[in-house]
PDB file of N, CA and C in Angstrom:
ATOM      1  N   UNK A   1     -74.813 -29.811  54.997  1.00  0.00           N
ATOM      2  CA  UNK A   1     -74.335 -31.001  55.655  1.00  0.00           C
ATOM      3  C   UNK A   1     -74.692 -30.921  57.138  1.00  0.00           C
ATOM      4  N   UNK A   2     -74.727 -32.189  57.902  1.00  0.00           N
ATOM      5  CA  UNK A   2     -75.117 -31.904  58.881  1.00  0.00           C
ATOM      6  C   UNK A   2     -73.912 -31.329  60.110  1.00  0.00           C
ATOM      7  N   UNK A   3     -74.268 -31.840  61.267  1.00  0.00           N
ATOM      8  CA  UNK A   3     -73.308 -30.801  62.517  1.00  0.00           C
ATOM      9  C   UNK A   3     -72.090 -31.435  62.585  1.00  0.00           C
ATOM     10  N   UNK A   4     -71.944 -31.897  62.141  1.00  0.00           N
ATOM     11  CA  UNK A   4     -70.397 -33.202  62.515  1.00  0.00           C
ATOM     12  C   UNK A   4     -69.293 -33.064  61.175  1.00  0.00           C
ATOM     13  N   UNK A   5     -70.215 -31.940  60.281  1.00  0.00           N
ATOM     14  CA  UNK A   5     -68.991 -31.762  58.982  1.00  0.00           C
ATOM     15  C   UNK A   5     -67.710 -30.736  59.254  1.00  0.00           C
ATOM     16  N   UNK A   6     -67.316 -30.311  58.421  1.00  0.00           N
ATOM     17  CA  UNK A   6     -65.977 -29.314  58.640  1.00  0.00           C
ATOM     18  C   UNK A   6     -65.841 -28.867  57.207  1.00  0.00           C
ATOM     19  N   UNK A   7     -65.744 -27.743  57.462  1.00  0.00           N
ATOM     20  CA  UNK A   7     -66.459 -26.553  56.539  1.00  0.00           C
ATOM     21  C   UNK A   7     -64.930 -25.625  56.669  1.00  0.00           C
ATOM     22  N   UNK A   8     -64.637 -25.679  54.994  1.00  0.00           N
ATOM     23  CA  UNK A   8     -63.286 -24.375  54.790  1.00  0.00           C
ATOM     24  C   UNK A   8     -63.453 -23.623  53.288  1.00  0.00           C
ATOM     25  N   UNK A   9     -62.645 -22.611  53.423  1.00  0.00           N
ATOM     26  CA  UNK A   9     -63.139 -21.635  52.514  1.00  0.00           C
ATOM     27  C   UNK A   9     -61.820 -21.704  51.718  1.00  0.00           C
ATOM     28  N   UNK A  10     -62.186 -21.848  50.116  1.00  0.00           N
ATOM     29  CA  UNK A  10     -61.226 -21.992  49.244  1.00  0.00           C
ATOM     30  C   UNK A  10     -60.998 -21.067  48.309  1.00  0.00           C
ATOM     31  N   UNK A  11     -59.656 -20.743  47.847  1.00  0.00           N
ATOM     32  CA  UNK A  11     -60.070 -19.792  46.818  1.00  0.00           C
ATOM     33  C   UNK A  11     -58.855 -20.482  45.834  1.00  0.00           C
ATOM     34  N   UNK A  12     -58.911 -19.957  43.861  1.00  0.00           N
ATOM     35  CA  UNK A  12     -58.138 -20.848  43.170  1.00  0.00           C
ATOM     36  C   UNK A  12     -58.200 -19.710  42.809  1.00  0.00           C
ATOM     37  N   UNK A  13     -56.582 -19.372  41.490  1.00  0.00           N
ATOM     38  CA  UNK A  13     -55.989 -18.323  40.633  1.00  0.00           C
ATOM     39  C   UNK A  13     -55.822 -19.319  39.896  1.00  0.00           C
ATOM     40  N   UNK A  14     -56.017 -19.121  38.004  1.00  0.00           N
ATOM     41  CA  UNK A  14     -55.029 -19.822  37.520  1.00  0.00           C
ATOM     42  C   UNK A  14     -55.512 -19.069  36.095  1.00  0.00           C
ATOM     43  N   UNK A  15     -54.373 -19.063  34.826  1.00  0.00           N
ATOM     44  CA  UNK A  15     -55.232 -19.073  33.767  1.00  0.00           C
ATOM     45  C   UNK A  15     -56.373 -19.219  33.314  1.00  0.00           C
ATOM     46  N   UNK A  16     -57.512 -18.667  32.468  1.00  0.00           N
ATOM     47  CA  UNK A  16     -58.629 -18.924  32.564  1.00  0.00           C
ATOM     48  C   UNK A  16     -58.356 -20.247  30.861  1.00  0.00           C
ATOM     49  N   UNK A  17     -59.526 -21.005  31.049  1.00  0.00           N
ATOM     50  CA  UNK A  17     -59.807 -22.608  30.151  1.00  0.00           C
ATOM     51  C   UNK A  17     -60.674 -23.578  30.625  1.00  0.00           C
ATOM     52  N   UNK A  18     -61.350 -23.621  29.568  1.00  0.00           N
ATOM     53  CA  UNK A  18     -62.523 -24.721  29.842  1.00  0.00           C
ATOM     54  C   UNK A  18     -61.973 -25.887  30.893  1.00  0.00           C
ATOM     55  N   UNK A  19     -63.053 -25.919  31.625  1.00  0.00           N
ATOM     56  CA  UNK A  19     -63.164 -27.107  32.599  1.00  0.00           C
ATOM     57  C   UNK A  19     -62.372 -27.075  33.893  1.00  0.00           C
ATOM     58  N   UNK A  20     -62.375 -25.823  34.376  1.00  0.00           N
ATOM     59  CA  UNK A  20     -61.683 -25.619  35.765  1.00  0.00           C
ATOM     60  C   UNK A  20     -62.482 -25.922  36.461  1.00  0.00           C
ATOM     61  N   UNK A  21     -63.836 -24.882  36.824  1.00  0.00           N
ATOM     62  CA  UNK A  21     -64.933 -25.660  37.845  1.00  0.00           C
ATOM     63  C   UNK A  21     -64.872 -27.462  37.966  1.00  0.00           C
ATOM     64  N   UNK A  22     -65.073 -27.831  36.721  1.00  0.00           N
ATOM     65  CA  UNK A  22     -65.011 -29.256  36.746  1.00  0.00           C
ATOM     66  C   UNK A  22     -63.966 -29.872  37.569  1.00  0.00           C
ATOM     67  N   UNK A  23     -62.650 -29.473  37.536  1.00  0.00           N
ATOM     68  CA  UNK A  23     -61.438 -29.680  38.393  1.00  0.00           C
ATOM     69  C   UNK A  23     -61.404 -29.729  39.677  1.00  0.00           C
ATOM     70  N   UNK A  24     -62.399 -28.178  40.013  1.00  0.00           N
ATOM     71  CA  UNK A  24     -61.992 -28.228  41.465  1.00  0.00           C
ATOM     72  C   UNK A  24     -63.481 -29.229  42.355  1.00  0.00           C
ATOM     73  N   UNK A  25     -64.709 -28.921  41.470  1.00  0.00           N
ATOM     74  CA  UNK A  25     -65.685 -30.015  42.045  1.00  0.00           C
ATOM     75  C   UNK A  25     -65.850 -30.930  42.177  1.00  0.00           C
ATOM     76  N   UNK A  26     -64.647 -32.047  41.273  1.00  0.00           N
ATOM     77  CA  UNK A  26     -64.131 -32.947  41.215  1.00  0.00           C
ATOM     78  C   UNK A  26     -63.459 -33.706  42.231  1.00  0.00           C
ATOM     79  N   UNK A  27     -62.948 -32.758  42.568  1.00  0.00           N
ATOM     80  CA  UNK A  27     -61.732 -32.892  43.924  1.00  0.00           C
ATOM     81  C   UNK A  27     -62.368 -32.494  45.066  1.00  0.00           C
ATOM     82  N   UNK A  28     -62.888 -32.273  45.234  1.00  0.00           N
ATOM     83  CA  UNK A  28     -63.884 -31.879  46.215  1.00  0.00           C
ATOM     84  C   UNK A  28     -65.008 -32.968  46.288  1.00  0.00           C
ATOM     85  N   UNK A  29     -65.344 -33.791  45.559  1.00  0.00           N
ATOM     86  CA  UNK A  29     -66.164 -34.765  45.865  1.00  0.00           C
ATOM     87  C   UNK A  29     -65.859 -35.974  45.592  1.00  0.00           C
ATOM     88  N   UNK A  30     -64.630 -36.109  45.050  1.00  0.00           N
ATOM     89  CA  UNK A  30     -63.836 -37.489  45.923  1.00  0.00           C
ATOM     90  C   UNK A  30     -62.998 -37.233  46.893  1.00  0.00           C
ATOM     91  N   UNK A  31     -62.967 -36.159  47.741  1.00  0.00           N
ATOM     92  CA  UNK A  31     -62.703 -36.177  49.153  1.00  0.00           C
ATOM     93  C   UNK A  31     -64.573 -36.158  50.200  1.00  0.00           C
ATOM     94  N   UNK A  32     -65.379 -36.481  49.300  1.00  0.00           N
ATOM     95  CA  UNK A  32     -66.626 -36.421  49.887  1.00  0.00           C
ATOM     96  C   UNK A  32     -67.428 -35.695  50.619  1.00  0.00           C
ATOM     97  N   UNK A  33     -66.575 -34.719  49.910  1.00  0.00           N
ATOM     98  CA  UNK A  33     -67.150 -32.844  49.853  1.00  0.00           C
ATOM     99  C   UNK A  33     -68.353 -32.414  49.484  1.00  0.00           C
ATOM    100  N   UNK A  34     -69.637 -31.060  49.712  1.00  0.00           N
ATOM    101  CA  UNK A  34     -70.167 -30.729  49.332  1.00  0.00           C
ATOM    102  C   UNK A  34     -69.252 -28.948  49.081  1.00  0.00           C
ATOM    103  N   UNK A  35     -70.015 -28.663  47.892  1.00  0.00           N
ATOM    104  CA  UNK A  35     -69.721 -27.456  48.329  1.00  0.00           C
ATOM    105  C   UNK A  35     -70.902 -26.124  48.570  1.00  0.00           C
ATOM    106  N   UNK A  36     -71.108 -25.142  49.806  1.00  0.00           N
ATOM    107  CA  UNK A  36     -71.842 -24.928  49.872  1.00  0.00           C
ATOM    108  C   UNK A  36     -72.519 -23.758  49.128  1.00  0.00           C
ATOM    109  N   UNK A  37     -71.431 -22.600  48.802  1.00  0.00           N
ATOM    110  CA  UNK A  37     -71.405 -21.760  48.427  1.00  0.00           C
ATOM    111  C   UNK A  37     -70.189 -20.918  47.491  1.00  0.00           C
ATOM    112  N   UNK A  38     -70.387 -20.442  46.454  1.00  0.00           N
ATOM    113  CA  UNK A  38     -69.577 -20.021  45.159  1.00  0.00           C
ATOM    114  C   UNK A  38     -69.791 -19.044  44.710  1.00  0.00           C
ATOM    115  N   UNK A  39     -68.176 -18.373  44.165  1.00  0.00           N
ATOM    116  CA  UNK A  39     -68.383 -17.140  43.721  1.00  0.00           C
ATOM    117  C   UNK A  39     -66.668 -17.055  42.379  1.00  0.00           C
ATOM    118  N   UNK A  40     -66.959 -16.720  41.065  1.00  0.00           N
ATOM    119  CA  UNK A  40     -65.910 -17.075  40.493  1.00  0.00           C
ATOM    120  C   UNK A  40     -65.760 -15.633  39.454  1.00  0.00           C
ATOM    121  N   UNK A  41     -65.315 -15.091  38.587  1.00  0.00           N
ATOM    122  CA  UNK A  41     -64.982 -14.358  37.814  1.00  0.00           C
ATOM    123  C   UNK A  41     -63.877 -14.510  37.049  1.00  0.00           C
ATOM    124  N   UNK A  42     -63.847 -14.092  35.686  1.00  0.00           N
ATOM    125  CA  UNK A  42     -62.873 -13.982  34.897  1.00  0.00           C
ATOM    126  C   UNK A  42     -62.269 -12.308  34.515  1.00  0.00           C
ATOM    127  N   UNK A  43     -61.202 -12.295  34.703  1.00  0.00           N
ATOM    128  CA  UNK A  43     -60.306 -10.797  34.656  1.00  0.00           C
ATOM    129  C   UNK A  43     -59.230 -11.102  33.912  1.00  0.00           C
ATOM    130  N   UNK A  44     -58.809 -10.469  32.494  1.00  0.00           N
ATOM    131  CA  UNK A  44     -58.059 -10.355  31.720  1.00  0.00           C
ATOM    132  C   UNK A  44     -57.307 -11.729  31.463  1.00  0.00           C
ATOM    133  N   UNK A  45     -58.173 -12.239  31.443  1.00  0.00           N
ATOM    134  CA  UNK A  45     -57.294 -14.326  30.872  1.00  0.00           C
ATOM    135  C   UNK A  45     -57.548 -15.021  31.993  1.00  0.00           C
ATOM    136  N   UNK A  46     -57.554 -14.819  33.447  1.00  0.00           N
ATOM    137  CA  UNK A  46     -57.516 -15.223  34.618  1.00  0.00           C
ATOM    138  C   UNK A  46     -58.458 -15.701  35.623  1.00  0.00           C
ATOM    139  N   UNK A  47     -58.871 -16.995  35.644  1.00  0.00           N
ATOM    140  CA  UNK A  47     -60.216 -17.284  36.331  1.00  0.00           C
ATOM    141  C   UNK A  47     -60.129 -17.126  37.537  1.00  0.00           C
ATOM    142  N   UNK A  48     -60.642 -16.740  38.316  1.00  0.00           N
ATOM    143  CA  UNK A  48     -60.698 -16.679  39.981  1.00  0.00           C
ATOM    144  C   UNK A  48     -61.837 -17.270  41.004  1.00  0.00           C
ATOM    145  N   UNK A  49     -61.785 -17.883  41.969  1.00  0.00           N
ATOM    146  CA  UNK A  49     -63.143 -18.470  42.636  1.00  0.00           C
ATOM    147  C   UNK A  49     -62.988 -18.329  44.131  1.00  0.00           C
ATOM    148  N   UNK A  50     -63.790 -18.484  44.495  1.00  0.00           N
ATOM    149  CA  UNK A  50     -63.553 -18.535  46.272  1.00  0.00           C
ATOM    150  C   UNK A  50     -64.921 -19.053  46.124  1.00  0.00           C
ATOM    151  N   UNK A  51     -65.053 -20.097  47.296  1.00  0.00           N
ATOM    152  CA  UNK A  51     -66.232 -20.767  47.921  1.00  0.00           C
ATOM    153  C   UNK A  51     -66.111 -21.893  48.856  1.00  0.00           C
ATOM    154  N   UNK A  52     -67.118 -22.192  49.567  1.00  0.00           N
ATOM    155  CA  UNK A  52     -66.994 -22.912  50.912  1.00  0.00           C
ATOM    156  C   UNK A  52     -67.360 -24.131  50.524  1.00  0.00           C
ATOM    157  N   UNK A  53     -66.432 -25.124  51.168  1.00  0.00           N
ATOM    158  CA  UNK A  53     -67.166 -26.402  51.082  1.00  0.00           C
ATOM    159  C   UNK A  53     -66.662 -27.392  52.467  1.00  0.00           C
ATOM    160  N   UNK A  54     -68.012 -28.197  52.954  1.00  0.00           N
ATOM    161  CA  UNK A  54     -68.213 -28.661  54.190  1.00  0.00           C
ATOM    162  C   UNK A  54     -67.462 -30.449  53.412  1.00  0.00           C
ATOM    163  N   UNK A  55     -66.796 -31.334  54.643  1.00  0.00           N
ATOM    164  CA  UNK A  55     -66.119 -32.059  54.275  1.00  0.00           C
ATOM    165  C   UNK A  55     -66.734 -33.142  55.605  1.00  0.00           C
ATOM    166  N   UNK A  56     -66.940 -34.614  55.464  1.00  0.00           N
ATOM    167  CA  UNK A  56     -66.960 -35.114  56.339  1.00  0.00           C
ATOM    168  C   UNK A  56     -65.958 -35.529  57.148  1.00  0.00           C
ATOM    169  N   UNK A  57     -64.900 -35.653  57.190  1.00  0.00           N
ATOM    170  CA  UNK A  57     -63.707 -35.977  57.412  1.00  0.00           C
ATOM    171  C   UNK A  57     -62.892 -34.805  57.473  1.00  0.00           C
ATOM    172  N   UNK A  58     -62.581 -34.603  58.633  1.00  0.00           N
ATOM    173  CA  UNK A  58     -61.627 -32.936  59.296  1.00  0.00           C
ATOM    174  C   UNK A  58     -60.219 -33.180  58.399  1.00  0.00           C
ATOM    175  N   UNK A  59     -60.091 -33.059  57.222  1.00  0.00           N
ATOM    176  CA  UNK A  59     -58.716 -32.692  56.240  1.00  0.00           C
ATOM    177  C   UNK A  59     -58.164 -31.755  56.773  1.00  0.00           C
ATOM    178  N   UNK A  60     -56.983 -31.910  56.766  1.00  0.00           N
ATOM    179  CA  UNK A  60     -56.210 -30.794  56.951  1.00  0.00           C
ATOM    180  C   UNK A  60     -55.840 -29.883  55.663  1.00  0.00           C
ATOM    181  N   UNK A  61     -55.261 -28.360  55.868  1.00  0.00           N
ATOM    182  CA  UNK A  61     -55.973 -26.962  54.456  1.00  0.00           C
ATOM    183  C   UNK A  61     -54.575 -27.824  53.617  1.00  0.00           C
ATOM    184  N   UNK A  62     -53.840 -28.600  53.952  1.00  0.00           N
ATOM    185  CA  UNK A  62     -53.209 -29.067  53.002  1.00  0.00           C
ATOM    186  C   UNK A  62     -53.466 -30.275  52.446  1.00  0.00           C
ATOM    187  N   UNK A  63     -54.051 -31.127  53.258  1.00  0.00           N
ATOM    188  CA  UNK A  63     -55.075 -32.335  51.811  1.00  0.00           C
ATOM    189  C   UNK A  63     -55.556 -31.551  50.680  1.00  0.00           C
ATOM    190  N   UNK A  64     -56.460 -30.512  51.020  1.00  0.00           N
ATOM    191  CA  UNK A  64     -57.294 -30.459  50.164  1.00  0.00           C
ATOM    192  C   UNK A  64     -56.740 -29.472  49.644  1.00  0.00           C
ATOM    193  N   UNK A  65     -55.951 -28.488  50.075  1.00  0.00           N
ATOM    194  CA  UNK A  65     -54.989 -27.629  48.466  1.00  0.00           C
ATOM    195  C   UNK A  65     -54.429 -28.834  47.788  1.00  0.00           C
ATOM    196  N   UNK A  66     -53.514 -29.985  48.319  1.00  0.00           N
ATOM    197  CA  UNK A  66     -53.288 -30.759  47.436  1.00  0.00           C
ATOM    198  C   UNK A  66     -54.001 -31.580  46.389  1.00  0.00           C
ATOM    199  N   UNK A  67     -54.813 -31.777  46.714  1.00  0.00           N
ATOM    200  CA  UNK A  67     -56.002 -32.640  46.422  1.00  0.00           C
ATOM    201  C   UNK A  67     -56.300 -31.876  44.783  1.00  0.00           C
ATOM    202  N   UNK A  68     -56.442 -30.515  45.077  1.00  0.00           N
ATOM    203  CA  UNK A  68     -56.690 -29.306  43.821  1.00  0.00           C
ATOM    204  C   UNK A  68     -56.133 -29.093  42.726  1.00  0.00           C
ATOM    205  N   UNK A  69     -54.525 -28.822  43.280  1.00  0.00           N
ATOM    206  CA  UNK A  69     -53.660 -28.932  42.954  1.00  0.00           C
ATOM    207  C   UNK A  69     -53.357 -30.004  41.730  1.00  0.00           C
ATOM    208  N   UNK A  70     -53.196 -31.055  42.244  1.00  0.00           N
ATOM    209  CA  UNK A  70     -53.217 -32.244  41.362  1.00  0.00           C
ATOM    210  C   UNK A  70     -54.113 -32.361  40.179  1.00  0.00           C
ATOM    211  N   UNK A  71     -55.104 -31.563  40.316  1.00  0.00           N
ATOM    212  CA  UNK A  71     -56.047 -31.615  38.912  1.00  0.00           C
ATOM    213  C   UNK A  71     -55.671 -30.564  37.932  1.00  0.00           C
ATOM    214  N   UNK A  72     -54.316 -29.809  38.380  1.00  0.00           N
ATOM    215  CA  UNK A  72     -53.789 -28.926  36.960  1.00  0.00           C
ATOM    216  C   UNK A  72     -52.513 -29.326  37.041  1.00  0.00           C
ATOM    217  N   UNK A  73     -51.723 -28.931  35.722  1.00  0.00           N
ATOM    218  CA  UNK A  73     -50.753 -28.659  35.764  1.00  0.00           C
ATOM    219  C   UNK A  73     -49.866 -28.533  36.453  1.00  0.00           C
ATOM    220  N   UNK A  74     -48.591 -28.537  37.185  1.00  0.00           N
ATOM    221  CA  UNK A  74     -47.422 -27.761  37.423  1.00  0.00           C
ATOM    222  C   UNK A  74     -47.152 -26.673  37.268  1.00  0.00           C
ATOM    223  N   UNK A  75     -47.648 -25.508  38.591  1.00  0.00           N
ATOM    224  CA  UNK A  75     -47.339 -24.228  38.310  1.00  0.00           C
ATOM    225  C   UNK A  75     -48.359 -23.633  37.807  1.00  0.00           C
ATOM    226  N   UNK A  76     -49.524 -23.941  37.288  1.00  0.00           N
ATOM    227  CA  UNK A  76     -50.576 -23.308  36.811  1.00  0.00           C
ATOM    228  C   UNK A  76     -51.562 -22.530  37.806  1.00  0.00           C
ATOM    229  N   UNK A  77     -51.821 -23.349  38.597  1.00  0.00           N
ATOM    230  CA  UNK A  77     -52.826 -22.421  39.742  1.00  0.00           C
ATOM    231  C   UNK A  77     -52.446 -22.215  41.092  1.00  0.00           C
ATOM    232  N   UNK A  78     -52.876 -21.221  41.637  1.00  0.00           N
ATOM    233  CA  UNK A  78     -52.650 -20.795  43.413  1.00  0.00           C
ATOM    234  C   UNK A  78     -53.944 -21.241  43.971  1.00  0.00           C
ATOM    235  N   UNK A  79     -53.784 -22.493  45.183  1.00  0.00           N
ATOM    236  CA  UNK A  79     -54.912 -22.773  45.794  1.00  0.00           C
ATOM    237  C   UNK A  79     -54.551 -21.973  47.293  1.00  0.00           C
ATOM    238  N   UNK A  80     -55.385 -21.465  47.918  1.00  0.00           N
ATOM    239  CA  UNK A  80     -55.333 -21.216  49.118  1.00  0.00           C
ATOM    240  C   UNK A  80     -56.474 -21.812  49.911  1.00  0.00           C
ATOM    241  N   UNK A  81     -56.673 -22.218  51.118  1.00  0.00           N
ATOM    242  CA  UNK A  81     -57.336 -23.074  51.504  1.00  0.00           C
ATOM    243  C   UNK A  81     -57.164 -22.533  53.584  1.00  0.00           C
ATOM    244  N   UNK A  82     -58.055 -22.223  54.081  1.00  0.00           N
ATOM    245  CA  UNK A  82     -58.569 -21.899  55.447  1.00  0.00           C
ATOM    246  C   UNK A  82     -59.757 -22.153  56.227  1.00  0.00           C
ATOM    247  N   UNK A  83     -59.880 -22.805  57.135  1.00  0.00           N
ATOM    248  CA  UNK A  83     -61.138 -23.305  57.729  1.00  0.00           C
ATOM    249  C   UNK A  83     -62.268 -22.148  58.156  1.00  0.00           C
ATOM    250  N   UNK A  84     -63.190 -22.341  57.413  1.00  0.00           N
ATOM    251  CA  UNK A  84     -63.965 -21.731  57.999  1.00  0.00           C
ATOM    252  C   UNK A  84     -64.577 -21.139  59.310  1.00  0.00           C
ATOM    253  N   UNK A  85     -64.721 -19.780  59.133  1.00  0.00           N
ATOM    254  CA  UNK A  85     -65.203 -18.885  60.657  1.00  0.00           C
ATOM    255  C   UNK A  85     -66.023 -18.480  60.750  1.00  0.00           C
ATOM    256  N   UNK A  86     -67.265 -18.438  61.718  1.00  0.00           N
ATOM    257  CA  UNK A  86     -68.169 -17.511  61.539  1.00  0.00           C
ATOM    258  C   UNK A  86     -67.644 -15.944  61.401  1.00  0.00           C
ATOM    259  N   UNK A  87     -68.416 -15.516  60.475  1.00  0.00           N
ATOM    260  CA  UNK A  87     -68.234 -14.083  61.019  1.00  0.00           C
ATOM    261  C   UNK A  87     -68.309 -13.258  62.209  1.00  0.00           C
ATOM    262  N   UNK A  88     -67.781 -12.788  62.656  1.00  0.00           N
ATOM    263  CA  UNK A  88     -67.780 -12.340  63.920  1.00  0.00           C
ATOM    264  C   UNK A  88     -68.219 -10.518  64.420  1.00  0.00           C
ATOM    265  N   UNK A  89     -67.975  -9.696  62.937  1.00  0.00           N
ATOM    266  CA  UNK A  89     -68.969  -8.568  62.655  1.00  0.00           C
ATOM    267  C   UNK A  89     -69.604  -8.093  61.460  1.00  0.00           C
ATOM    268  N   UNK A  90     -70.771  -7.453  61.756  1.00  0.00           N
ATOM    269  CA  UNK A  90     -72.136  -7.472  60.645  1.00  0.00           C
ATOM    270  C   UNK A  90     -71.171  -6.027  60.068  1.00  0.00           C
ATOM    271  N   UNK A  91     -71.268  -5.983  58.644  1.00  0.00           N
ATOM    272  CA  UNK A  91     -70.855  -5.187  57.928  1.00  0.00           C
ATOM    273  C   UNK A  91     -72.203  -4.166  57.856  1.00  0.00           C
ATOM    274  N   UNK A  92     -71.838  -2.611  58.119  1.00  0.00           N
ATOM    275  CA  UNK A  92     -72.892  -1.830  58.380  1.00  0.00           C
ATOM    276  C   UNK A  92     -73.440  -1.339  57.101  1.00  0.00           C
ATOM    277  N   UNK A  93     -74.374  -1.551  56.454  1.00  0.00           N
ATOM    278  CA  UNK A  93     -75.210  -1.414  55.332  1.00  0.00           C
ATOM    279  C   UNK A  93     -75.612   0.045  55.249  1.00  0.00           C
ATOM    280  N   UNK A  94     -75.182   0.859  56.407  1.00  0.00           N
ATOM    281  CA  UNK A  94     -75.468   2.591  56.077  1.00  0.00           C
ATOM    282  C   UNK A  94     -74.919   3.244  54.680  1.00  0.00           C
ATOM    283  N   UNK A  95     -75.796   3.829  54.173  1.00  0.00           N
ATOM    284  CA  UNK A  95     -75.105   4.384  53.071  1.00  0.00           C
ATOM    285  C   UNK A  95     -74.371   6.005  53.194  1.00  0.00           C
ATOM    286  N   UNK A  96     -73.735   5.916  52.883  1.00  0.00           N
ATOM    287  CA  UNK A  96     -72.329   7.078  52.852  1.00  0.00           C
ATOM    288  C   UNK A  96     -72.485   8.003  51.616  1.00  0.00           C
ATOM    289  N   UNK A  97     -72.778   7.607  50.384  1.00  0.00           N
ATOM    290  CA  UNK A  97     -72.628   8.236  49.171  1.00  0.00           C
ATOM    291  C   UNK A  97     -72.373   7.537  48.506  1.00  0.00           C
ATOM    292  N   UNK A  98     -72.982   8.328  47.460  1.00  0.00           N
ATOM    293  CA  UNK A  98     -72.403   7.477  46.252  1.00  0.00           C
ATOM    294  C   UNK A  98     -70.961   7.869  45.548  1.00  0.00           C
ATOM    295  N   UNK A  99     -70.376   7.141  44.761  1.00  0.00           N
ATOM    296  CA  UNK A  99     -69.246   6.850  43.985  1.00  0.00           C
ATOM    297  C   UNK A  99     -68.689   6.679  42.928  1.00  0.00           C
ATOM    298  N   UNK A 100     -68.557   7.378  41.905  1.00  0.00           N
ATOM    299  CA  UNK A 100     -68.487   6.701  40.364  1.00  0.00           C
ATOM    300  C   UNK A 100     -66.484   6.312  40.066  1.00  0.00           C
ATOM    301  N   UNK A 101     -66.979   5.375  39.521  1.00  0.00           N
ATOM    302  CA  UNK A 101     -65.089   4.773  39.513  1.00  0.00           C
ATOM    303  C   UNK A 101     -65.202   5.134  37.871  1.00  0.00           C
ATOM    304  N   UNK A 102     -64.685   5.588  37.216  1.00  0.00           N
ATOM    305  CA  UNK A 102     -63.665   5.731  35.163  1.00  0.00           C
ATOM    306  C   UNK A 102     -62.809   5.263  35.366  1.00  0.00           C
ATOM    307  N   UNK A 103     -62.539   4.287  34.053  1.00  0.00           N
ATOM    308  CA  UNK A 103     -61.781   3.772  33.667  1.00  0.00           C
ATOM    309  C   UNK A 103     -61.346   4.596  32.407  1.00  0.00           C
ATOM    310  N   UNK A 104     -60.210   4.771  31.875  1.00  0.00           N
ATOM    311  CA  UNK A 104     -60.398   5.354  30.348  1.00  0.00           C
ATOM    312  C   UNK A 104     -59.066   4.787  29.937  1.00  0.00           C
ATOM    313  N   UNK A 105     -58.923   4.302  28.798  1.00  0.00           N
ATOM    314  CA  UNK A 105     -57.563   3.541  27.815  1.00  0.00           C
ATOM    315  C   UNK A 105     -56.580   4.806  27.068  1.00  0.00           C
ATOM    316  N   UNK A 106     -55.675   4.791  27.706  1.00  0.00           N
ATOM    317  CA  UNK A 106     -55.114   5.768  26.859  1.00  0.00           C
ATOM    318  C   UNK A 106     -54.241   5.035  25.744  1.00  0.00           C
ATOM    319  N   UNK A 107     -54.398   5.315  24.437  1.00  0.00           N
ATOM    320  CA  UNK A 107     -54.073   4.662  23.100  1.00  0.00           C
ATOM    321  C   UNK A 107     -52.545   3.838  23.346  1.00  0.00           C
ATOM    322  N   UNK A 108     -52.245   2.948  23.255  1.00  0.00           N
ATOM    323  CA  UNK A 108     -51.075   2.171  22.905  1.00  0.00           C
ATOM    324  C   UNK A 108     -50.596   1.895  24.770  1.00  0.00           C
ATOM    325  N   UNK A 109     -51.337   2.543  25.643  1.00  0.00           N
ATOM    326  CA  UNK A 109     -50.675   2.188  27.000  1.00  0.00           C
ATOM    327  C   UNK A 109     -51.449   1.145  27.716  1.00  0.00           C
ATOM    328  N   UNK A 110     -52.738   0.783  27.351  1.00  0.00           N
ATOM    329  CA  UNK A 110     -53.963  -0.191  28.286  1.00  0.00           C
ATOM    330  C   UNK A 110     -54.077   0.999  29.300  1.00  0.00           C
ATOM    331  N   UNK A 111     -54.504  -0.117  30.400  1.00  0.00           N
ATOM    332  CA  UNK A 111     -55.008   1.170  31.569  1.00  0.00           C
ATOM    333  C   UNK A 111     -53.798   1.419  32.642  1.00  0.00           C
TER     334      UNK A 111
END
C-alpha cells in the first residue's frame, strides 16, 4: 500500500476448523485492508496466526479486534491487535551451536 496507509500486526488463537483464514481476510477487507504478510500453524486442535495488514483509514487496535471478533463465535478466539513498528534491532545471525530438542511420550501420560 502506499505511504498514507497504517499498518498493524495481528495475531488470532482459537480452536482449529475450516474457514478461519476466510474469517479473518474477510474482515480485513471490508475494513479495506490489505494484508501484507502471514504466518499461521496448527498445534494440538488450535489454529494460530500472526500477520500484518496495512489499512487506509487509521482504525483504532480496537475496530479491528472487533471487527474479527464478530466473525466467530462468543468466546471462541483471542484477537490481539498492535500497530505496527519498525524494527529497531537486526537479530545477529552468528551461529553459536547447534541444538537438538526430544520429545518422547511416556505411555498413558502425553508429553
Amino acid at each position: 500500500m502506499n505511504e498514507e496507509s497504517f499498518r498493524f500486526v495481528i495475531s488470532l488463537l482459537a480452536p482449529d476448523r475450516v474457514g478461519i483464514l476466510q474469517e479473518i481476510t474477510a474482515a480485513v477487507a471490508d475494513m479495506g485492508g490489505n494484508i501484507d504478510g502471514m504466518s499461521q500453524t496448527v498445534i494440538h486442535g488450535y489454529f494460530t496466526v500472526i500477520l500484518t495488514a496495512s489499512f487506509q483509514k487509521n482504525y483504532s487496535q480496537d475496530e479491528i479486534r472487533e471487527a474479527i471478533h464478530n466473525r466467530f463465535e462468543p468466546g471462541t478466539a483471542s484477537v490481539v491487535t498492535q500497530p505496527w513498528k519498525e524494527p529497531t534491532a537486526q537479530v545477529s545471525r552468528k551461529s553459536s551451536g547447534r541444538y537438538i530438542f526430544t520429545l518422547t511420550e511416556k505411555t498413558g501420560r502425553g508429553f
